[in-house]
C-alpha atoms as a PDB file:
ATOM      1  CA  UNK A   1      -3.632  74.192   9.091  1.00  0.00           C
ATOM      2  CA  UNK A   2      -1.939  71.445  11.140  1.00  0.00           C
ATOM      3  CA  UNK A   3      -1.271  67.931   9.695  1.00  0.00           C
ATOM      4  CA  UNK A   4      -0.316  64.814  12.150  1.00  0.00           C
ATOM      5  CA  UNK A   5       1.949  62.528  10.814  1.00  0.00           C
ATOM      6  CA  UNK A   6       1.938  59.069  11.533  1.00  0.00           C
ATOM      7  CA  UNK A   7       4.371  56.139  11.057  1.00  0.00           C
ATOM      8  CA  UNK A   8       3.382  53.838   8.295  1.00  0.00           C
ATOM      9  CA  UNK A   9       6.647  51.428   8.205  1.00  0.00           C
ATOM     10  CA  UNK A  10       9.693  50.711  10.258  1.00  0.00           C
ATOM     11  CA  UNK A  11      12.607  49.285   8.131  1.00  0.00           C
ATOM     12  CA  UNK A  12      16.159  47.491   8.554  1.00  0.00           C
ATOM     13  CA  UNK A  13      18.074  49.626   6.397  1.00  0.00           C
ATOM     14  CA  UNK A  14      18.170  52.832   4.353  1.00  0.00           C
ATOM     15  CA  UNK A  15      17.334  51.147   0.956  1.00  0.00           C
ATOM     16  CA  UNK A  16      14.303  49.006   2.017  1.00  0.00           C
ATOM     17  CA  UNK A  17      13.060  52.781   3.483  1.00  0.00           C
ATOM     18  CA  UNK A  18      13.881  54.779  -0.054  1.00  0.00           C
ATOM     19  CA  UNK A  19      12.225  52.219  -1.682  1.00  0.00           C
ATOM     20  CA  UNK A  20       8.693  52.424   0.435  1.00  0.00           C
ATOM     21  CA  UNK A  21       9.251  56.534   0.470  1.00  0.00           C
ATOM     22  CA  UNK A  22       9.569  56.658  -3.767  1.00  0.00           C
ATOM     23  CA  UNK A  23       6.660  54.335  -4.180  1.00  0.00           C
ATOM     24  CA  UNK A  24       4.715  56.737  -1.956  1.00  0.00           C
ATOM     25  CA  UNK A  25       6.053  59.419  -3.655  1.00  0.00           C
ATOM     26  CA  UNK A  26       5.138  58.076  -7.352  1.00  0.00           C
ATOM     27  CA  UNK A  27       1.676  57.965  -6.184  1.00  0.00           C
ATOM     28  CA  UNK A  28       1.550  60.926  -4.508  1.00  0.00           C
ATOM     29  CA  UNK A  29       1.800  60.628  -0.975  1.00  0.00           C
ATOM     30  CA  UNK A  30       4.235  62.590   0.805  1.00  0.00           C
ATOM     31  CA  UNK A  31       6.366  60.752   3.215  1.00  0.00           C
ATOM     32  CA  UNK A  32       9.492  61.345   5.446  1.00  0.00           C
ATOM     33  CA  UNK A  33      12.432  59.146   6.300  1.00  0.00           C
ATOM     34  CA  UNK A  34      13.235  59.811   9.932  1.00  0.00           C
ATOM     35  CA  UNK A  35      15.752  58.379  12.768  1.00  0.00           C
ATOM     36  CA  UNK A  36      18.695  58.194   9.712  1.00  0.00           C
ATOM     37  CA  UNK A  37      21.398  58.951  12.532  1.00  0.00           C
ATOM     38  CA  UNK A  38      23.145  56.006  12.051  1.00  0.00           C
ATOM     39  CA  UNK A  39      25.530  54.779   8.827  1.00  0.00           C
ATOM     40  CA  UNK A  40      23.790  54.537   5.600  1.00  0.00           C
ATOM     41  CA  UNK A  41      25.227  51.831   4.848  1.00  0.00           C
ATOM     42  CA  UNK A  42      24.959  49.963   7.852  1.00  0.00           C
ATOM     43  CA  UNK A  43      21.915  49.886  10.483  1.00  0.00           C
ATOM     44  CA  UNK A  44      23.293  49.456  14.414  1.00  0.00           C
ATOM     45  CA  UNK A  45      21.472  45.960  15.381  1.00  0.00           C
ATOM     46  CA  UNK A  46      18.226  46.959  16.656  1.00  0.00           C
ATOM     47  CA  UNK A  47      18.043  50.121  15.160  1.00  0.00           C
ATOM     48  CA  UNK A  48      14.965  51.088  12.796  1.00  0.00           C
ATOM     49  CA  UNK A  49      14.472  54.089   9.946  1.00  0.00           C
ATOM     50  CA  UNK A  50      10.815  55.358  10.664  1.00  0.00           C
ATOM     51  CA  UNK A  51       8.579  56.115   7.412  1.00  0.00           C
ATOM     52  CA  UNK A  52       6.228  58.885   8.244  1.00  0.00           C
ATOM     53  CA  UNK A  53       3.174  60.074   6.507  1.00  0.00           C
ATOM     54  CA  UNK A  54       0.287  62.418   6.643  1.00  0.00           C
ATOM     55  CA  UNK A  55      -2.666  60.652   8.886  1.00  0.00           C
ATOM     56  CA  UNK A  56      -4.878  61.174   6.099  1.00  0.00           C
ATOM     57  CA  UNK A  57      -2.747  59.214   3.532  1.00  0.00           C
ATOM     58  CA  UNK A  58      -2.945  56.515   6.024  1.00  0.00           C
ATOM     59  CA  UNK A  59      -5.310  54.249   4.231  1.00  0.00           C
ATOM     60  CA  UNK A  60      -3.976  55.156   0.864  1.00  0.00           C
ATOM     61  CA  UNK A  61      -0.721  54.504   1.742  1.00  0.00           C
ATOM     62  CA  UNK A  62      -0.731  51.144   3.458  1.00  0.00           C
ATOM     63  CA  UNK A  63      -2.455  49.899   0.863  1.00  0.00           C
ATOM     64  CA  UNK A  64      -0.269  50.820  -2.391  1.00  0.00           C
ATOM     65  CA  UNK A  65       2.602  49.939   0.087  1.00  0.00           C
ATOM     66  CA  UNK A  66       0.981  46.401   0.641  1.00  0.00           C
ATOM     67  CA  UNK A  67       0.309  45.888  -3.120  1.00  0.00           C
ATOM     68  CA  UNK A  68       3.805  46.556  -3.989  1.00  0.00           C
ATOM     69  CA  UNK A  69       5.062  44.383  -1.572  1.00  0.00           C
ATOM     70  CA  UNK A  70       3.158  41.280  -1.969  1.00  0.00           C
ATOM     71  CA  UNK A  71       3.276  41.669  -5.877  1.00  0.00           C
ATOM     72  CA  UNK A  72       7.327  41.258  -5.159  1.00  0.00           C
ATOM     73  CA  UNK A  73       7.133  38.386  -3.087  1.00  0.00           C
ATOM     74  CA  UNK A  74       4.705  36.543  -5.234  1.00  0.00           C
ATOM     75  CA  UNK A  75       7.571  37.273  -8.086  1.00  0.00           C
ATOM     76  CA  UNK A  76      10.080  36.195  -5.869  1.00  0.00           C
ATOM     77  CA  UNK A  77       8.810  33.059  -5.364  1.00  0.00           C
ATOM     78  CA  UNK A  78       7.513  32.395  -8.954  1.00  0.00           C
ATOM     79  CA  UNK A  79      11.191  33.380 -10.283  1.00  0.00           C
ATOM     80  CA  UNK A  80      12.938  29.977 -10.096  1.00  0.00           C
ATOM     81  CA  UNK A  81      13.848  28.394 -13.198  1.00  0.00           C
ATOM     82  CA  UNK A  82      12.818  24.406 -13.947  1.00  0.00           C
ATOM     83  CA  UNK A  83      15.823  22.746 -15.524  1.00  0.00           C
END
């Protein structure tokens, strides 16, 4: 039994990829960080770190990925302290 994989984010650097891979990974979804042959530390301008998944996480997937990330930046924004 085959599985296709399919990219489900493209990211500016290693951490912002780790991040999206253990949230997939802490609900279950397998994932794989590909195209890493560049610095860690520092992505080449242009340059993108794939995030690959099974096709039939896809749904599954985009949507705890899209939960996570708008439930940040609705804390980033509401994190400012009134003096």
């Amino acid at each position: 039994m085959s599985c296709e994989m399919v990219e489900i984010g493209m990211f500016d650097d290693f951490f912002q990829a780790t991040m999206a891979k253990e949230i997939l990974e802490s609900n279950g979804i397998h994932s794989i960080i590909s195209n890493t042959n560049m610095n860690i530390i520092e992505v080449q301008p242009g340059a993108k770190i794939n995030l690959t998944i099974n096709k039939a996480d896809q749904e599954r997937a985009a949507a705890v990925l899209e939960s996570f990330f708008s439930s940040s930046d609705s804390l980033a924004d509401t994190d400012q302290v009134d003096d």
